[in-house]
N, C-alpha and C. Protein backbone atom coordinates (compact mmCIF):
# COMPACT_ATOMS: atom_id res chain seq x y z
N UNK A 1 32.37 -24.49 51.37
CA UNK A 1 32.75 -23.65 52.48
C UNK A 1 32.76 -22.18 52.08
N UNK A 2 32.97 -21.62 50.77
CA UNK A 2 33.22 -20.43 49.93
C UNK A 2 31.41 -20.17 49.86
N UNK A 3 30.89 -20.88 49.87
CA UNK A 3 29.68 -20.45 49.41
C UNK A 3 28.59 -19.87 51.00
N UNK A 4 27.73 -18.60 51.02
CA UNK A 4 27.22 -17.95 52.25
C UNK A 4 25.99 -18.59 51.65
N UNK A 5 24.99 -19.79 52.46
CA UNK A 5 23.92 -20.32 52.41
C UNK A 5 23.00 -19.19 52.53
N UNK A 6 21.55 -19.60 52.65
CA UNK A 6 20.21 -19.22 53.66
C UNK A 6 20.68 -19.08 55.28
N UNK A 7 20.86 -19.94 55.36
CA UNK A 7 21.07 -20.19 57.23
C UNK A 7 22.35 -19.28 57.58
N UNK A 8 23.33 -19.03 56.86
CA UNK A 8 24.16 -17.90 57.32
C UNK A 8 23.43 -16.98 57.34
N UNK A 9 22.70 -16.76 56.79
CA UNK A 9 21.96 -15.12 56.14
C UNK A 9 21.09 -15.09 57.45
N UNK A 10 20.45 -16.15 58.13
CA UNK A 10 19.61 -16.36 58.81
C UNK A 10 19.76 -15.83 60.55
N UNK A 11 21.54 -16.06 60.63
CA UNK A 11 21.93 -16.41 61.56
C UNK A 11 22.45 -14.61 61.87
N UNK A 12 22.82 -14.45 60.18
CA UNK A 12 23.39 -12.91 60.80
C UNK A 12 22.27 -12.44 61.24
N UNK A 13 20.91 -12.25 60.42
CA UNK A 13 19.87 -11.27 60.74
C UNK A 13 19.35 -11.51 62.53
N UNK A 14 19.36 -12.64 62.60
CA UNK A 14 18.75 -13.43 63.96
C UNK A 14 19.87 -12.74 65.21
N UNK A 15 21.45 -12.13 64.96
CA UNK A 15 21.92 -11.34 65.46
C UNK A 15 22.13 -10.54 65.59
N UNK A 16 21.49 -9.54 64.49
CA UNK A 16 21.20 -8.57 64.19
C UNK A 16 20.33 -7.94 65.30
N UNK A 17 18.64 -8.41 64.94
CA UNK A 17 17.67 -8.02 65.50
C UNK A 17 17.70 -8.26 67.18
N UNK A 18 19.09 -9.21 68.06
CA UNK A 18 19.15 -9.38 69.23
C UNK A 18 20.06 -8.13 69.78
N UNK A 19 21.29 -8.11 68.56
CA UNK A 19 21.90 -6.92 69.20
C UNK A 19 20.75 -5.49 69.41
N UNK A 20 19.96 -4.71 68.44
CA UNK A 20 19.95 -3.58 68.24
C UNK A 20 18.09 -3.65 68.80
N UNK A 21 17.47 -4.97 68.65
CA UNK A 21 15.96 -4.91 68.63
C UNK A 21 15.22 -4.35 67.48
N UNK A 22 13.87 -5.26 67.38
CA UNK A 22 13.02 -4.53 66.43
C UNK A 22 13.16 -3.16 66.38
N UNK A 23 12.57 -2.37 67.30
CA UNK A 23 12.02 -0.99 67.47
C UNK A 23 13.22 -0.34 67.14
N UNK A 24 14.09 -0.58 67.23
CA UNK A 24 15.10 0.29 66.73
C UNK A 24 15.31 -0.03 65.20
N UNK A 25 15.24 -1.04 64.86
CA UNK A 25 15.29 -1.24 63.13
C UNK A 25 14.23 -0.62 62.58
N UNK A 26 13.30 -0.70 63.21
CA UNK A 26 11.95 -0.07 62.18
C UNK A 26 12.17 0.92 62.04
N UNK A 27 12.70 2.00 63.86
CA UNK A 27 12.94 3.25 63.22
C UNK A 27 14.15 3.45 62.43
N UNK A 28 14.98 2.38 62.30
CA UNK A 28 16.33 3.18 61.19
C UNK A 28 15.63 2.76 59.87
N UNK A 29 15.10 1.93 59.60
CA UNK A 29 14.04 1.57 57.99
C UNK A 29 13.32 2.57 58.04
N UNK A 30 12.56 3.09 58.81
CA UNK A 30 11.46 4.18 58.89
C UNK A 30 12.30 5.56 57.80
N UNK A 31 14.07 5.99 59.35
CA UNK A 31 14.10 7.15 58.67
C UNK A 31 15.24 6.95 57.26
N UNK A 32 15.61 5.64 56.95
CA UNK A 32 16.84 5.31 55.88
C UNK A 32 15.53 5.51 54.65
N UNK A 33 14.21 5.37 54.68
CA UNK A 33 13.58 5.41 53.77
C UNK A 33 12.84 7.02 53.42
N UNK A 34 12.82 7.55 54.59
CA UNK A 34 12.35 8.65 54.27
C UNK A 34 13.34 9.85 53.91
N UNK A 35 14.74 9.26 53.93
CA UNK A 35 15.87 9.56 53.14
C UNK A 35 16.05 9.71 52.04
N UNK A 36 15.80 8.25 51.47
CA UNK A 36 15.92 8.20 50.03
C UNK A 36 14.36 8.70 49.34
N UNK A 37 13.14 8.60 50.00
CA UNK A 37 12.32 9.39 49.27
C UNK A 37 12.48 10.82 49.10
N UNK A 38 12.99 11.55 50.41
CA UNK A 38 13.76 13.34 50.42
C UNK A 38 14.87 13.37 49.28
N UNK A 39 15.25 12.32 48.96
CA UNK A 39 17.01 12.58 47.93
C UNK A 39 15.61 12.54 46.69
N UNK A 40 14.86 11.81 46.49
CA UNK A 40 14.36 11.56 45.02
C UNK A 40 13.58 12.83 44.73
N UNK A 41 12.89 12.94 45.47
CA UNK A 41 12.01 14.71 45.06
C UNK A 41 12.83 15.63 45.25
N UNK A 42 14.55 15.47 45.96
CA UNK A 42 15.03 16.82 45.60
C UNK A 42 15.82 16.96 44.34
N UNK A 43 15.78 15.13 44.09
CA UNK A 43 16.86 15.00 42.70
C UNK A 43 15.72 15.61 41.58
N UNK A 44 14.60 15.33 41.66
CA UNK A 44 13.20 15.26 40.92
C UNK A 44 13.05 17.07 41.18
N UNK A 45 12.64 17.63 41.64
CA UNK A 45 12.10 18.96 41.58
C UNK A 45 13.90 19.73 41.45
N UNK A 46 15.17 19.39 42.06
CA UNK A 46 16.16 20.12 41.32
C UNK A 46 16.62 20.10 39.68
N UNK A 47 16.02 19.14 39.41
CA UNK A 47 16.16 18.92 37.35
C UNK A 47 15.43 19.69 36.79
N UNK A 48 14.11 19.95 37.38
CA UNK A 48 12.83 21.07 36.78
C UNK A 48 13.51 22.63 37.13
N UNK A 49 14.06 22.84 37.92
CA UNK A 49 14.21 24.31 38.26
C UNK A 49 15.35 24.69 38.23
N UNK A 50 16.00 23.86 38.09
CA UNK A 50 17.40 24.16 37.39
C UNK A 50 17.86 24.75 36.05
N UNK A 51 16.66 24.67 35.57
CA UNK A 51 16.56 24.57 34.02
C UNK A 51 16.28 25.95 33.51
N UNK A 52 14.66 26.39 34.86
CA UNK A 52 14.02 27.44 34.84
C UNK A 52 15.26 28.58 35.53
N UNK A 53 15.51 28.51 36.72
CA UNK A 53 16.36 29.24 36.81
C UNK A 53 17.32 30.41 36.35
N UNK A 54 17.89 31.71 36.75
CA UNK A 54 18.99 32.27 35.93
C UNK A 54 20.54 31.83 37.04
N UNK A 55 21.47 32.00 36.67
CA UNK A 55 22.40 31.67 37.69
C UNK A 55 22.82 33.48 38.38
N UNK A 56 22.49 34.03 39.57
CA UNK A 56 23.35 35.55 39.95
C UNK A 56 23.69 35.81 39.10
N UNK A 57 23.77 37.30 38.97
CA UNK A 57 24.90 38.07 38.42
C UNK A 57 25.91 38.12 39.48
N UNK A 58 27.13 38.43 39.01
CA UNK A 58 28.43 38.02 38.83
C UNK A 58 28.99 39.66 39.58
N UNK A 59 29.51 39.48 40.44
CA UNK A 59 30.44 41.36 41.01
C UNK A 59 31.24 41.48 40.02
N UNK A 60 30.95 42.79 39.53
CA UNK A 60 32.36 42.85 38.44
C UNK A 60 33.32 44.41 39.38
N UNK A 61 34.23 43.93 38.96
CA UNK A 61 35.58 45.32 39.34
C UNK A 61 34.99 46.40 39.41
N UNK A 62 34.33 46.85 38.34
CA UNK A 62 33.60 48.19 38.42
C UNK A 62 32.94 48.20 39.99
N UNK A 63 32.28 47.41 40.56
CA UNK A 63 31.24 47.59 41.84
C UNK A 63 32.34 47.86 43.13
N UNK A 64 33.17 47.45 42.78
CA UNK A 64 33.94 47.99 43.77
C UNK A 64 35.11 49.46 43.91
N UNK A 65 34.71 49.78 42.55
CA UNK A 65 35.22 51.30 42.35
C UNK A 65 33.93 52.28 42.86
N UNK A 66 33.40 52.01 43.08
CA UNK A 66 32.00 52.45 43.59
C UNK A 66 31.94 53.00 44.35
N UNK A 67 31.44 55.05 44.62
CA UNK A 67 31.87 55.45 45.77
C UNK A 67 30.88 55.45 46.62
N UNK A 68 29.96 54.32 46.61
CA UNK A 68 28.99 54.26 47.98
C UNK A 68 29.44 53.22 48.60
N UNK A 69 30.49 52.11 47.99
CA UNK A 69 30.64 50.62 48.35
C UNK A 69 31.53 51.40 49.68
N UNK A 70 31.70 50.33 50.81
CA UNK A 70 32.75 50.37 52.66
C UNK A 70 33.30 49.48 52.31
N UNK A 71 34.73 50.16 52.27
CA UNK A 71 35.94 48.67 52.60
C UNK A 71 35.82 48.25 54.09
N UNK A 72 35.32 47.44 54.68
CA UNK A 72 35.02 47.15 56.23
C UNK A 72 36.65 47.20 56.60
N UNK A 73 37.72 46.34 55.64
CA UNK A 73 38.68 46.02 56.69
C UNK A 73 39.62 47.05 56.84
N UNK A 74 39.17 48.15 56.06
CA UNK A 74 39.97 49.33 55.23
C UNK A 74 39.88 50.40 56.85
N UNK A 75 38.62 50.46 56.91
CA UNK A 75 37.79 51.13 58.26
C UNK A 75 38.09 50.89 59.19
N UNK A 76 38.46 49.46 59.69
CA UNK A 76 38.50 48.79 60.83
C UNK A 76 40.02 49.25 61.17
N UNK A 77 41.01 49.01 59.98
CA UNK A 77 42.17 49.24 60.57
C UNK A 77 42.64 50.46 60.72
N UNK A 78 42.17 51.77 60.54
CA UNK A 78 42.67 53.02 60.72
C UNK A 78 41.99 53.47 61.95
């Protein structure tokens, strides 16, 4: 009784494909696959250029002593 046969397996899919229909499974297989091929070339081309990459430079304190930098909220409130 613990054990899920063939024919259970059979019975879910066979309710499966009545609830939702082919055409709608193909297209969720269609786009669940063209998912995981988009995740693999971005996992695949983000390992290569990650590497190449530099990461930004960084704002340091100085850039904001800067007398060309606008405090916007500085402006806004006077």
């Amino acid at each position: 009784m613990g054990s899920i046969s063939i024919w259970h397996w059979l019975v879910v899919l066979l309710i499966v494909v009545l609830v939702f229909g082919t055409k709608k499974l193909k297209n969720i297989g269609a786009d669940l696959g063209g998912a995981v091929k988009g995740f693999k070339d971005g996992v695949k081309d983000g390992g290569a250029s990650a590497e190449a990459t530099t990461p930004p430079p960084q704002v340091n304190a100085s850039k904001v002593n800067d007398p060309n930098t606008v405090d916007v909220e500085a402006k806004t409130k006077s």
